[in-house]
ModelCIF file with pLDDT and N, C-alpha, C, O atoms, coordinates in Angstrom:
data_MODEL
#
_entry.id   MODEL 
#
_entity.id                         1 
_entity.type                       polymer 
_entity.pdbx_number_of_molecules   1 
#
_entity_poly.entity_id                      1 
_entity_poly.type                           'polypeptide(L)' 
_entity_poly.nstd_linkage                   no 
_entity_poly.nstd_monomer                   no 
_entity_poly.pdbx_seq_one_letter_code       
;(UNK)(UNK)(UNK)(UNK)(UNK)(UNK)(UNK)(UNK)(UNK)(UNK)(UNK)(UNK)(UNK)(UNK)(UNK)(UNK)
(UNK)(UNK)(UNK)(UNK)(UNK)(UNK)(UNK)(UNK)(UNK)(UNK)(UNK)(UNK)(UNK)(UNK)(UNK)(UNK)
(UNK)(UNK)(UNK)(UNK)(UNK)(UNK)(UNK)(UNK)(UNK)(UNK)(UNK)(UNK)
;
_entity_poly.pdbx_seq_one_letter_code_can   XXXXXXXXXXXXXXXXXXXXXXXXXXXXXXXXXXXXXXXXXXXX 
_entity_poly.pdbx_strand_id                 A 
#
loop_
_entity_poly_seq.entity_id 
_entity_poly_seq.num 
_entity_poly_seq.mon_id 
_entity_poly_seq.hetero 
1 1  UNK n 
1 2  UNK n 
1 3  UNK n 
1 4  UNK n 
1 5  UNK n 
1 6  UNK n 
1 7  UNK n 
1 8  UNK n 
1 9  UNK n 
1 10 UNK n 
1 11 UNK n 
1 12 UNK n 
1 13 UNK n 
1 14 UNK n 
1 15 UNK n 
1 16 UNK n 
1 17 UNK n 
1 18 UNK n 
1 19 UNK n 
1 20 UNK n 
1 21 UNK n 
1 22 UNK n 
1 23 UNK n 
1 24 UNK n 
1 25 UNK n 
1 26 UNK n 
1 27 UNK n 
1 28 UNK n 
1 29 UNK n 
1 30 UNK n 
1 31 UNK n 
1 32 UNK n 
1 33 UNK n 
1 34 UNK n 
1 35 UNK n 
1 36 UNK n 
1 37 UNK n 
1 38 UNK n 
1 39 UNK n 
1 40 UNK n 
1 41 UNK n 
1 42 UNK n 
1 43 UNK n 
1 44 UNK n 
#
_struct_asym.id          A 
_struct_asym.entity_id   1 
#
loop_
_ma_qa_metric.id 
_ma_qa_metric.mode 
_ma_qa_metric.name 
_ma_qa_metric.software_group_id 
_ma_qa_metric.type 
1 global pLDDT . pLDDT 
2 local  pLDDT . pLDDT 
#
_ma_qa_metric_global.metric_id      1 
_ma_qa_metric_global.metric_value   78.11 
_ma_qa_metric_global.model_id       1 
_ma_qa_metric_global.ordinal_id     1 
#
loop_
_ma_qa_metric_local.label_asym_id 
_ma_qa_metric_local.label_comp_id 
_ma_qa_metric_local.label_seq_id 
_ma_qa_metric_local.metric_id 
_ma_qa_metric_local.metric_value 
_ma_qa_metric_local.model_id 
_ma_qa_metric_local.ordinal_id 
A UNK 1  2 49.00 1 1  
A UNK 2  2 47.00 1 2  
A UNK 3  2 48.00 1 3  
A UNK 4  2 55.00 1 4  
A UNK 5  2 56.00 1 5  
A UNK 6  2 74.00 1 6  
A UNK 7  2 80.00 1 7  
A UNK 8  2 79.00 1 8  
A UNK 9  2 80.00 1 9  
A UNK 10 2 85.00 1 10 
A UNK 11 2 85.00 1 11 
A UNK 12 2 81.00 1 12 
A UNK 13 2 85.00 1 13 
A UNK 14 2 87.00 1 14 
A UNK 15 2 84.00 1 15 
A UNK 16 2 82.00 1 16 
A UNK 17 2 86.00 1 17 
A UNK 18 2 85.00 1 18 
A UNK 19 2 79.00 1 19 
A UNK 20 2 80.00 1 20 
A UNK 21 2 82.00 1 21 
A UNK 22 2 79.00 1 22 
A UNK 23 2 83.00 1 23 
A UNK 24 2 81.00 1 24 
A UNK 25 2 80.00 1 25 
A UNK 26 2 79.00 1 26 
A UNK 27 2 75.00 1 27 
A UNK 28 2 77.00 1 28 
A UNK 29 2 80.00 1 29 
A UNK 30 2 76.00 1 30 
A UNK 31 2 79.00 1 31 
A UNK 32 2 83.00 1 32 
A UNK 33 2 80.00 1 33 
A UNK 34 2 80.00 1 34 
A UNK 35 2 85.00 1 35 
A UNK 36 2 84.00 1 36 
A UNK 37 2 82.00 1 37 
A UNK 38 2 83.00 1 38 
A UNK 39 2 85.00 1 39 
A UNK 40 2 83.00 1 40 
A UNK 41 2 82.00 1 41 
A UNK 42 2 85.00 1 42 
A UNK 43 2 84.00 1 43 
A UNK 44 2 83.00 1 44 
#
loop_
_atom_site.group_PDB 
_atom_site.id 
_atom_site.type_symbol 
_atom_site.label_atom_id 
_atom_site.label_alt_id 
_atom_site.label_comp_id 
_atom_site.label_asym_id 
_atom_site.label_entity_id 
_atom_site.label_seq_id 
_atom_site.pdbx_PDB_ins_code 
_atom_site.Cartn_x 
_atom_site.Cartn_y 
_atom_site.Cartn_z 
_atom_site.occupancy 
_atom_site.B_iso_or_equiv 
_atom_site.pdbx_formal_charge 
_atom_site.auth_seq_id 
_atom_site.auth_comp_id 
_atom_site.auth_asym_id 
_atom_site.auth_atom_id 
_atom_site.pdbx_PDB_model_num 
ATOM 1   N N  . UNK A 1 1  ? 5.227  8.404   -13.368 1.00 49.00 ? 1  UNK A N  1 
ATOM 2   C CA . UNK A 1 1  ? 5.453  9.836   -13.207 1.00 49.00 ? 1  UNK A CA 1 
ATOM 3   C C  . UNK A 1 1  ? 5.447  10.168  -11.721 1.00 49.00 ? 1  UNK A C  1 
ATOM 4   O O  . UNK A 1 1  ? 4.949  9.344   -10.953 1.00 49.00 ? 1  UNK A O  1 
ATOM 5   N N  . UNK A 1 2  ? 5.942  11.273  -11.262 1.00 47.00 ? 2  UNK A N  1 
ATOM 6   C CA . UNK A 1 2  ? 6.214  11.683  -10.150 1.00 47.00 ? 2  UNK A CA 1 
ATOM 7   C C  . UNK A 1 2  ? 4.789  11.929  -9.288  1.00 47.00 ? 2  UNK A C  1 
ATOM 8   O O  . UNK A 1 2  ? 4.874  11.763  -8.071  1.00 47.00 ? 2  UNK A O  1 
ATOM 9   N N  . UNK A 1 3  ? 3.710  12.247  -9.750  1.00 48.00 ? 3  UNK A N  1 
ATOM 10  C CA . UNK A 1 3  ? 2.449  12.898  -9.624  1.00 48.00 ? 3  UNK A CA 1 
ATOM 11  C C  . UNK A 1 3  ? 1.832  11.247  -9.281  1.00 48.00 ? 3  UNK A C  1 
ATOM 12  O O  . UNK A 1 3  ? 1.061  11.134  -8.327  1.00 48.00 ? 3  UNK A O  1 
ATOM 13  N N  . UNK A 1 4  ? 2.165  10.141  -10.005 1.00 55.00 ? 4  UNK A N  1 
ATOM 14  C CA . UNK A 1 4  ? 1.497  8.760   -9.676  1.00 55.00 ? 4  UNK A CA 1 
ATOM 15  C C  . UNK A 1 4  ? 2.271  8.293   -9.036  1.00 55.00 ? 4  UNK A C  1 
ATOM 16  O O  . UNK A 1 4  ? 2.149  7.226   -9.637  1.00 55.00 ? 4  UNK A O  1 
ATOM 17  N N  . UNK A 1 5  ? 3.121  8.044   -8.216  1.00 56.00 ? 5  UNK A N  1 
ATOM 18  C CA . UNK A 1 5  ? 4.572  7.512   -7.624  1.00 56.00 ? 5  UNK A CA 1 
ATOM 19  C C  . UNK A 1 5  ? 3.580  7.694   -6.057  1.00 56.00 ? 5  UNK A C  1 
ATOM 20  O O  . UNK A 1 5  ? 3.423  8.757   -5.457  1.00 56.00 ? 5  UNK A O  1 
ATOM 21  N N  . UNK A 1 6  ? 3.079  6.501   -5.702  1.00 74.00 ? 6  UNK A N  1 
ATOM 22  C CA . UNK A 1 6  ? 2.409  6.382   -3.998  1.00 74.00 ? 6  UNK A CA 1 
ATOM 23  C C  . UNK A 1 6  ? 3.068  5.002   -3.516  1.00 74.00 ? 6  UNK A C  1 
ATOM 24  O O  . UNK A 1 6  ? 2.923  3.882   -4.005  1.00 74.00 ? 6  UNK A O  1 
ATOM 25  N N  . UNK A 1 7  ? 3.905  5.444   -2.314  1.00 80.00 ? 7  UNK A N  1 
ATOM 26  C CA . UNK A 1 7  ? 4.721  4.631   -1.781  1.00 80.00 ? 7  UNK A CA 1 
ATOM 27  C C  . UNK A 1 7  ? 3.111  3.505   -1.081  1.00 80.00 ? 7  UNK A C  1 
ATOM 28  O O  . UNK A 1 7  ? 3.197  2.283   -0.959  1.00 80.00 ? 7  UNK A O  1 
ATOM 29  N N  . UNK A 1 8  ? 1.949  4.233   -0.768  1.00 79.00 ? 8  UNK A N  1 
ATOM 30  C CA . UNK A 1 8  ? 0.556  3.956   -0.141  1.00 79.00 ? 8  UNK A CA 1 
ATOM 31  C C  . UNK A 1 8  ? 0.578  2.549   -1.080  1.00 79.00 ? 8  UNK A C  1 
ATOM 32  O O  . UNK A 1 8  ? 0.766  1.423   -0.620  1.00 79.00 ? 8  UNK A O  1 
ATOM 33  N N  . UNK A 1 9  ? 0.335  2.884   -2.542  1.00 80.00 ? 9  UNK A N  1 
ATOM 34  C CA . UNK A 1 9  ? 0.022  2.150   -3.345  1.00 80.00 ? 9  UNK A CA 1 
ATOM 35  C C  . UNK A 1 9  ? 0.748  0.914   -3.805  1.00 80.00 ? 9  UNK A C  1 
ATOM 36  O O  . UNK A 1 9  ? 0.166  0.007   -4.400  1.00 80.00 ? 9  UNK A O  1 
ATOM 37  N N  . UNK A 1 10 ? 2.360  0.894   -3.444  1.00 85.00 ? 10 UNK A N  1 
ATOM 38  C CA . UNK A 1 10 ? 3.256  -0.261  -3.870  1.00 85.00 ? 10 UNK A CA 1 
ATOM 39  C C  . UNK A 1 10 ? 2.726  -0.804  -2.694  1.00 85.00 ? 10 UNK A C  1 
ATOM 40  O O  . UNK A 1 10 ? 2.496  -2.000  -2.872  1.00 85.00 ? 10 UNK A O  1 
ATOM 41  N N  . UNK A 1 11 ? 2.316  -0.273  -1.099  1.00 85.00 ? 11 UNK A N  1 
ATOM 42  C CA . UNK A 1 11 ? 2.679  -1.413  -0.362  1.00 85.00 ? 11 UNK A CA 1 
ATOM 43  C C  . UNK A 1 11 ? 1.134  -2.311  -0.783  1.00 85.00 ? 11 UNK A C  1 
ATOM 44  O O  . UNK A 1 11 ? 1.173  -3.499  -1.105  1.00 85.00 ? 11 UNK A O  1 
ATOM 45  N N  . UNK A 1 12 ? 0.097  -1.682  -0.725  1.00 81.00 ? 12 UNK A N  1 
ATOM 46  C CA . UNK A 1 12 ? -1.229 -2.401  -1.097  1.00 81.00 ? 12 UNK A CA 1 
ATOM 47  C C  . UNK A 1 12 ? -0.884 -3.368  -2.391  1.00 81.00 ? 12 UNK A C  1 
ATOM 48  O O  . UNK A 1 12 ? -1.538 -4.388  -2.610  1.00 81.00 ? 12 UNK A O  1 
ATOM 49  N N  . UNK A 1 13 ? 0.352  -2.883  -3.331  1.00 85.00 ? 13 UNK A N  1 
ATOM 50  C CA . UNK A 1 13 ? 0.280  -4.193  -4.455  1.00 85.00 ? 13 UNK A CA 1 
ATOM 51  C C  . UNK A 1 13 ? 1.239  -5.387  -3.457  1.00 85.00 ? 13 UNK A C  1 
ATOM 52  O O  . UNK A 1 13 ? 1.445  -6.600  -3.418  1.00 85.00 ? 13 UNK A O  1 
ATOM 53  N N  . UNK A 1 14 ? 1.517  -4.504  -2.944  1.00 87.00 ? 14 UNK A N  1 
ATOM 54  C CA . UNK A 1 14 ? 2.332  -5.996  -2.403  1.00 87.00 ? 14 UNK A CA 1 
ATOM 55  C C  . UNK A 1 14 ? 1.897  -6.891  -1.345  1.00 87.00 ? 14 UNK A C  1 
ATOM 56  O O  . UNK A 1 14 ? 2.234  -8.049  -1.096  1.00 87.00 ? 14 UNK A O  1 
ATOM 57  N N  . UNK A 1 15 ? 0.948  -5.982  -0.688  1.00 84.00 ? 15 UNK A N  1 
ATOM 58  C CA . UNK A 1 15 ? -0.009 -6.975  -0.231  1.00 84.00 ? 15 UNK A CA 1 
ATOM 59  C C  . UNK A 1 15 ? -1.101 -8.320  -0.866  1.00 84.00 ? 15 UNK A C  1 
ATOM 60  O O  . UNK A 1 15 ? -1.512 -9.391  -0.420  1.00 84.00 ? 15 UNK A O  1 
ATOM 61  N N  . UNK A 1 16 ? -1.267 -7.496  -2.212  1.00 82.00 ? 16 UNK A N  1 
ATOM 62  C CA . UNK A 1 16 ? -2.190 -8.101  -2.675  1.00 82.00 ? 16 UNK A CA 1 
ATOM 63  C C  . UNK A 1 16 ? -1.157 -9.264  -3.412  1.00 82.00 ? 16 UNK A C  1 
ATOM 64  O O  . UNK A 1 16 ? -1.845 -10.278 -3.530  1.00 82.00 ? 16 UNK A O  1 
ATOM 65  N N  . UNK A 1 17 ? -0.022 -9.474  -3.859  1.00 86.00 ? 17 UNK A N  1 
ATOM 66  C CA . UNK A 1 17 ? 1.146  -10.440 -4.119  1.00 86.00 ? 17 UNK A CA 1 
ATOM 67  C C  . UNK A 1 17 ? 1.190  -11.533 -3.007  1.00 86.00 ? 17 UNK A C  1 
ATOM 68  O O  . UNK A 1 17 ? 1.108  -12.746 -3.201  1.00 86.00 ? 17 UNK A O  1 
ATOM 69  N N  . UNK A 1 18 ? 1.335  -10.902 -1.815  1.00 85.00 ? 18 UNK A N  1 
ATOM 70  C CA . UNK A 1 18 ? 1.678  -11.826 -0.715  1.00 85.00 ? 18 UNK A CA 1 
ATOM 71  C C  . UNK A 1 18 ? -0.045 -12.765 -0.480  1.00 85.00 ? 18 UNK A C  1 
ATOM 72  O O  . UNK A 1 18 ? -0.263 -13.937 -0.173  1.00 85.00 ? 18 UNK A O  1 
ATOM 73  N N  . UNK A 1 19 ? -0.767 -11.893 -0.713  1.00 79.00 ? 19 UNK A N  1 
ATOM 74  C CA . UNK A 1 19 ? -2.446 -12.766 -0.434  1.00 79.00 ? 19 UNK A CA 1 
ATOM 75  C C  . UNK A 1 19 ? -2.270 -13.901 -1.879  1.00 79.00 ? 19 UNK A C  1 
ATOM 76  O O  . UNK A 1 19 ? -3.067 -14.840 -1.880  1.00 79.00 ? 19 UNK A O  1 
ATOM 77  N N  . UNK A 1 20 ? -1.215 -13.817 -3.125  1.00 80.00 ? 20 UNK A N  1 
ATOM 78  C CA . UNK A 1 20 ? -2.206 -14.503 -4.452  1.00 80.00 ? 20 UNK A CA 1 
ATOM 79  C C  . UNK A 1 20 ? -0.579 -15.439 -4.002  1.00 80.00 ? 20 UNK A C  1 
ATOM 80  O O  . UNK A 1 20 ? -0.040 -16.189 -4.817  1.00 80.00 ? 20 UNK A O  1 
ATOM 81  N N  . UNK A 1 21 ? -0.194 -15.270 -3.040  1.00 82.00 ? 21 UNK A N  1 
ATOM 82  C CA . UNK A 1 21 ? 1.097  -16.152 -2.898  1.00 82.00 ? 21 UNK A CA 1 
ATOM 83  C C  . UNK A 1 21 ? 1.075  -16.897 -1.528  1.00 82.00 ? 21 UNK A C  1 
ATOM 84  O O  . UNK A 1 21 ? 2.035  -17.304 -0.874  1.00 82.00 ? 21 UNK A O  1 
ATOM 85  N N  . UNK A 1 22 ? -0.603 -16.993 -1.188  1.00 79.00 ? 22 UNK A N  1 
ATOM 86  C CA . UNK A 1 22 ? -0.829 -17.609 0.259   1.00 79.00 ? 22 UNK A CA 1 
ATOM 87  C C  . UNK A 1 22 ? -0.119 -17.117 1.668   1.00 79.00 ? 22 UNK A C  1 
ATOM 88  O O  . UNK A 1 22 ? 0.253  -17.783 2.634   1.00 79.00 ? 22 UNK A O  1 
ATOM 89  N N  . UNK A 1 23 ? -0.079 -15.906 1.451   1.00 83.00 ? 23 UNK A N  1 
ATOM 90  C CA . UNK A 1 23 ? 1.039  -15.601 2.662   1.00 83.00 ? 23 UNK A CA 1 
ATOM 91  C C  . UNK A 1 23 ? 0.062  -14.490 3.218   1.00 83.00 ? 23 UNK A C  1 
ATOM 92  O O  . UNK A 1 23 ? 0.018  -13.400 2.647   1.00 83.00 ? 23 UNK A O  1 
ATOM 93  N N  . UNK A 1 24 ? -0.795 -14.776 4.427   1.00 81.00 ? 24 UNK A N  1 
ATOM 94  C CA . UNK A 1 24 ? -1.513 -13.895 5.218   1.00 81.00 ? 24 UNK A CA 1 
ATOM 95  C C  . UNK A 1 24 ? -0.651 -13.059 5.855   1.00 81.00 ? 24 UNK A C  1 
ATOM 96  O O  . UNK A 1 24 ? 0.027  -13.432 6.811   1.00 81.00 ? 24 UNK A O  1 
ATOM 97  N N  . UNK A 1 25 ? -0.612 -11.666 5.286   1.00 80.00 ? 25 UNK A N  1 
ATOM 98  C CA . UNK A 1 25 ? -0.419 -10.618 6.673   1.00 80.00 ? 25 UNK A CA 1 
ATOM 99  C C  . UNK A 1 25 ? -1.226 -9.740  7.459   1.00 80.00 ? 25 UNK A C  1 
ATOM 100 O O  . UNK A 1 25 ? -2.349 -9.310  7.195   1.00 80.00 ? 25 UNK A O  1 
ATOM 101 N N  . UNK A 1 26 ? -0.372 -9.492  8.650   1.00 79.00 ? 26 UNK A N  1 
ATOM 102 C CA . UNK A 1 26 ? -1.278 -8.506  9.806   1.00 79.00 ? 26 UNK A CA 1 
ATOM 103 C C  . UNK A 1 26 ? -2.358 -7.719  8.981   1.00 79.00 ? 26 UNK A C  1 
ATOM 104 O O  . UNK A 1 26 ? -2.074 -7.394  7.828   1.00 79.00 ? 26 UNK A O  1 
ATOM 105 N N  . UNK A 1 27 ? -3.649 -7.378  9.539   1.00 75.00 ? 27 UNK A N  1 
ATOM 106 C CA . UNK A 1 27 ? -4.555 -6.695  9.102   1.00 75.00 ? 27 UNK A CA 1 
ATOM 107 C C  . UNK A 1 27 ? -4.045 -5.025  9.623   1.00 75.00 ? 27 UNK A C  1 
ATOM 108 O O  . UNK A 1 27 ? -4.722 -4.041  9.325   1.00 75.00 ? 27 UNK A O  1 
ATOM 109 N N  . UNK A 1 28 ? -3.092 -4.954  10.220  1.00 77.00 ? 28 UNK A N  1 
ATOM 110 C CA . UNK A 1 28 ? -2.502 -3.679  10.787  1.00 77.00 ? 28 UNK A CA 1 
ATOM 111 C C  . UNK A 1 28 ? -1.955 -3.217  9.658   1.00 77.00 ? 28 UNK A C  1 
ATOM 112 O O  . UNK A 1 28 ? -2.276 -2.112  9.221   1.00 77.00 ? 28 UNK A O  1 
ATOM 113 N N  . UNK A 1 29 ? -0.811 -4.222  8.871   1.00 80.00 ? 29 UNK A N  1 
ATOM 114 C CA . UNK A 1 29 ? -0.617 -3.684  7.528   1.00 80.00 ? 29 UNK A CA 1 
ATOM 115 C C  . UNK A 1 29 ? -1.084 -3.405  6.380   1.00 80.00 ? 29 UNK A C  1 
ATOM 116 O O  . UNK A 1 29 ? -0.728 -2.788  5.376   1.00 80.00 ? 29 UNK A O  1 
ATOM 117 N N  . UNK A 1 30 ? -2.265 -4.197  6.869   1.00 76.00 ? 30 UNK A N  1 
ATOM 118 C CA . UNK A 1 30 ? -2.819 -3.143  5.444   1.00 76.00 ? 30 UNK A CA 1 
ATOM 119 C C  . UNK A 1 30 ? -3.520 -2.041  5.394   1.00 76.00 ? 30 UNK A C  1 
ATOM 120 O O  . UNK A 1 30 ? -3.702 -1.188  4.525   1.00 76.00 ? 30 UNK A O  1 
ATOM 121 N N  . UNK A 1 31 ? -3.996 -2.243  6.797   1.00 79.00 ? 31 UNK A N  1 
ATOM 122 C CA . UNK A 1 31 ? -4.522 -0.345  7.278   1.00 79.00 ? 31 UNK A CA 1 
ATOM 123 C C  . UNK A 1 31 ? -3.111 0.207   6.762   1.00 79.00 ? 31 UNK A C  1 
ATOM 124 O O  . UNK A 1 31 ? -3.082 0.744   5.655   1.00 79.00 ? 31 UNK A O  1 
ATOM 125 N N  . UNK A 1 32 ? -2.010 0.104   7.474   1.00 83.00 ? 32 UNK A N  1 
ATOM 126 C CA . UNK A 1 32 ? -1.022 1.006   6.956   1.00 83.00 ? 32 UNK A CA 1 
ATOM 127 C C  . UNK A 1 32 ? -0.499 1.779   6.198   1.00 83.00 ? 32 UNK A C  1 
ATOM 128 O O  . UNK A 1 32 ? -0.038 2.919   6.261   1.00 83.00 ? 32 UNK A O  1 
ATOM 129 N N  . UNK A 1 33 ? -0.718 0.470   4.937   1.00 80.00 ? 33 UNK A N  1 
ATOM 130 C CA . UNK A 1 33 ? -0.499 0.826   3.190   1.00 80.00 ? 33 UNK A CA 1 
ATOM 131 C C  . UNK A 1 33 ? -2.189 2.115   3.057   1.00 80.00 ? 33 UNK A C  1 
ATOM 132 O O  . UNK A 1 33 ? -2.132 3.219   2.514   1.00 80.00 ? 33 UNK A O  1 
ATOM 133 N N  . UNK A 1 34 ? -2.876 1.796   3.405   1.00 80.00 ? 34 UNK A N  1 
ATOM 134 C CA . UNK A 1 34 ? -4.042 2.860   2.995   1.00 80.00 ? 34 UNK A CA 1 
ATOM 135 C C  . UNK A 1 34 ? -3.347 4.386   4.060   1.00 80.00 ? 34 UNK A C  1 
ATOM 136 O O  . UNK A 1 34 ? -3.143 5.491   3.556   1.00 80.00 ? 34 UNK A O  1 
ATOM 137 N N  . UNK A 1 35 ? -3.159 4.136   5.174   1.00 85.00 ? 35 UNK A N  1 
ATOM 138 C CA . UNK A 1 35 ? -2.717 5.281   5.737   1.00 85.00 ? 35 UNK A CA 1 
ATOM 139 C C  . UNK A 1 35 ? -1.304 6.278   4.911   1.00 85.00 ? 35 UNK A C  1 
ATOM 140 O O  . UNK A 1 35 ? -1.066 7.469   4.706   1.00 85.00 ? 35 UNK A O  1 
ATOM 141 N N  . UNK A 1 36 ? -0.534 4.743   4.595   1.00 84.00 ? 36 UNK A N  1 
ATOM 142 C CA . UNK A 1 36 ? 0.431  5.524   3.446   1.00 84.00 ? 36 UNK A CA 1 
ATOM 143 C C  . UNK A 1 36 ? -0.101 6.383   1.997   1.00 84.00 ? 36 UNK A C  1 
ATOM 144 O O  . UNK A 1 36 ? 0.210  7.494   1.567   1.00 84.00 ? 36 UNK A O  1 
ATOM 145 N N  . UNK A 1 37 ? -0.998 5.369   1.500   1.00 82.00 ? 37 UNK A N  1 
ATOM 146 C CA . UNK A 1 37 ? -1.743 6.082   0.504   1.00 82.00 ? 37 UNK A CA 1 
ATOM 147 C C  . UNK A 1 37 ? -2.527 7.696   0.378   1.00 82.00 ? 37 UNK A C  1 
ATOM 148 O O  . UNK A 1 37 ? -2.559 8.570   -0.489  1.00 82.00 ? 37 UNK A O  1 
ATOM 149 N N  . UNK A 1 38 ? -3.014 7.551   1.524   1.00 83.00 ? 38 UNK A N  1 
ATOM 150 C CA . UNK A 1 38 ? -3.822 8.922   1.879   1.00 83.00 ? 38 UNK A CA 1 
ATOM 151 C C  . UNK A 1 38 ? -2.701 10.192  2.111   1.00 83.00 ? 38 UNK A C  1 
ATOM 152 O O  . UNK A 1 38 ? -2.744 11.328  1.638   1.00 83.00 ? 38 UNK A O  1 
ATOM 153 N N  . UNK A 1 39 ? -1.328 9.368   3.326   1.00 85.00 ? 39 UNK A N  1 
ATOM 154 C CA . UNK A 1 39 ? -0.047 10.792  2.937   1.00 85.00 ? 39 UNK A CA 1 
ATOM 155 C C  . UNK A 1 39 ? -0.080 11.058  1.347   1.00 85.00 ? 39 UNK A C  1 
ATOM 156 O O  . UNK A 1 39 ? -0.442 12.133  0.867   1.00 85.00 ? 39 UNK A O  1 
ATOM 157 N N  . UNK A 1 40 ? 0.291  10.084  0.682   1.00 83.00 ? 40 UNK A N  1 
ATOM 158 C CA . UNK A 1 40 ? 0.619  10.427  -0.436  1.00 83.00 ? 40 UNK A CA 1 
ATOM 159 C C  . UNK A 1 40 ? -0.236 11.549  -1.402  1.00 83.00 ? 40 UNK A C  1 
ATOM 160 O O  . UNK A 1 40 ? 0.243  12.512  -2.001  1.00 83.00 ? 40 UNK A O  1 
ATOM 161 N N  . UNK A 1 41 ? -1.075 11.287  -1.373  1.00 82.00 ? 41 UNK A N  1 
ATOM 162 C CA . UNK A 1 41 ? -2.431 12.430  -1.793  1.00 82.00 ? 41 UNK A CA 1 
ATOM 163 C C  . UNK A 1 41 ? -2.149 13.693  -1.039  1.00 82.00 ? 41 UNK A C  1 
ATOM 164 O O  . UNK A 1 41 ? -1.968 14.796  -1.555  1.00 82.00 ? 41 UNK A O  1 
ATOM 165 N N  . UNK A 1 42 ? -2.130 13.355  0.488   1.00 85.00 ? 42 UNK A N  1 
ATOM 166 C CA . UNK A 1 42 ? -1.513 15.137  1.044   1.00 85.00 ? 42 UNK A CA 1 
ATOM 167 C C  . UNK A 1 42 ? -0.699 15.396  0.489   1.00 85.00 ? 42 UNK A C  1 
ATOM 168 O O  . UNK A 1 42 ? -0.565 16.615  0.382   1.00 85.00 ? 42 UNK A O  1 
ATOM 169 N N  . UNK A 1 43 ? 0.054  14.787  -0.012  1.00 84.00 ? 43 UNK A N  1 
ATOM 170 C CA . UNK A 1 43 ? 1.821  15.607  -0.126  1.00 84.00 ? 43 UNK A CA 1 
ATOM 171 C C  . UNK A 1 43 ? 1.798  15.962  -1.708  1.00 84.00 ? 43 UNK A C  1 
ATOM 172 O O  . UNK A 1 43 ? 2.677  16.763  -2.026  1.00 84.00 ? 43 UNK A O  1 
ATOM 173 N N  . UNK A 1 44 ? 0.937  15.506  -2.784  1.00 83.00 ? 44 UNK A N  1 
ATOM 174 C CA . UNK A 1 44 ? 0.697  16.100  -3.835  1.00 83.00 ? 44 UNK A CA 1 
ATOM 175 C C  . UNK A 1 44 ? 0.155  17.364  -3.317  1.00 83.00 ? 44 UNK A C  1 
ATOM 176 O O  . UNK A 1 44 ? -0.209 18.245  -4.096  1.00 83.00 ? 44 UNK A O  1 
#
């Protein structure tokens, strides 16, 4: 639904894909995905 739709939240699953698929990324990105997450909550 439109109300659960957090761009914050796909990138954190896809972080967590790339960690269960051995692929370390920047710790910058995943602050990011939480910084995305938190817009997303403003903008509801």
């Amino acid at each position: 639904k439109l109300v659960d739709l957090q761009i914050g939240g796909i990138v954190l699953l896809i972080m967590q894909a790339c960690a269960s698929a051995g692929i370390r990324i920047p710790a910058e990105i995943s602050l990011l995905g939480k910084t995305l997450m938190n817009l997303d909550r403003l903008g509801i």
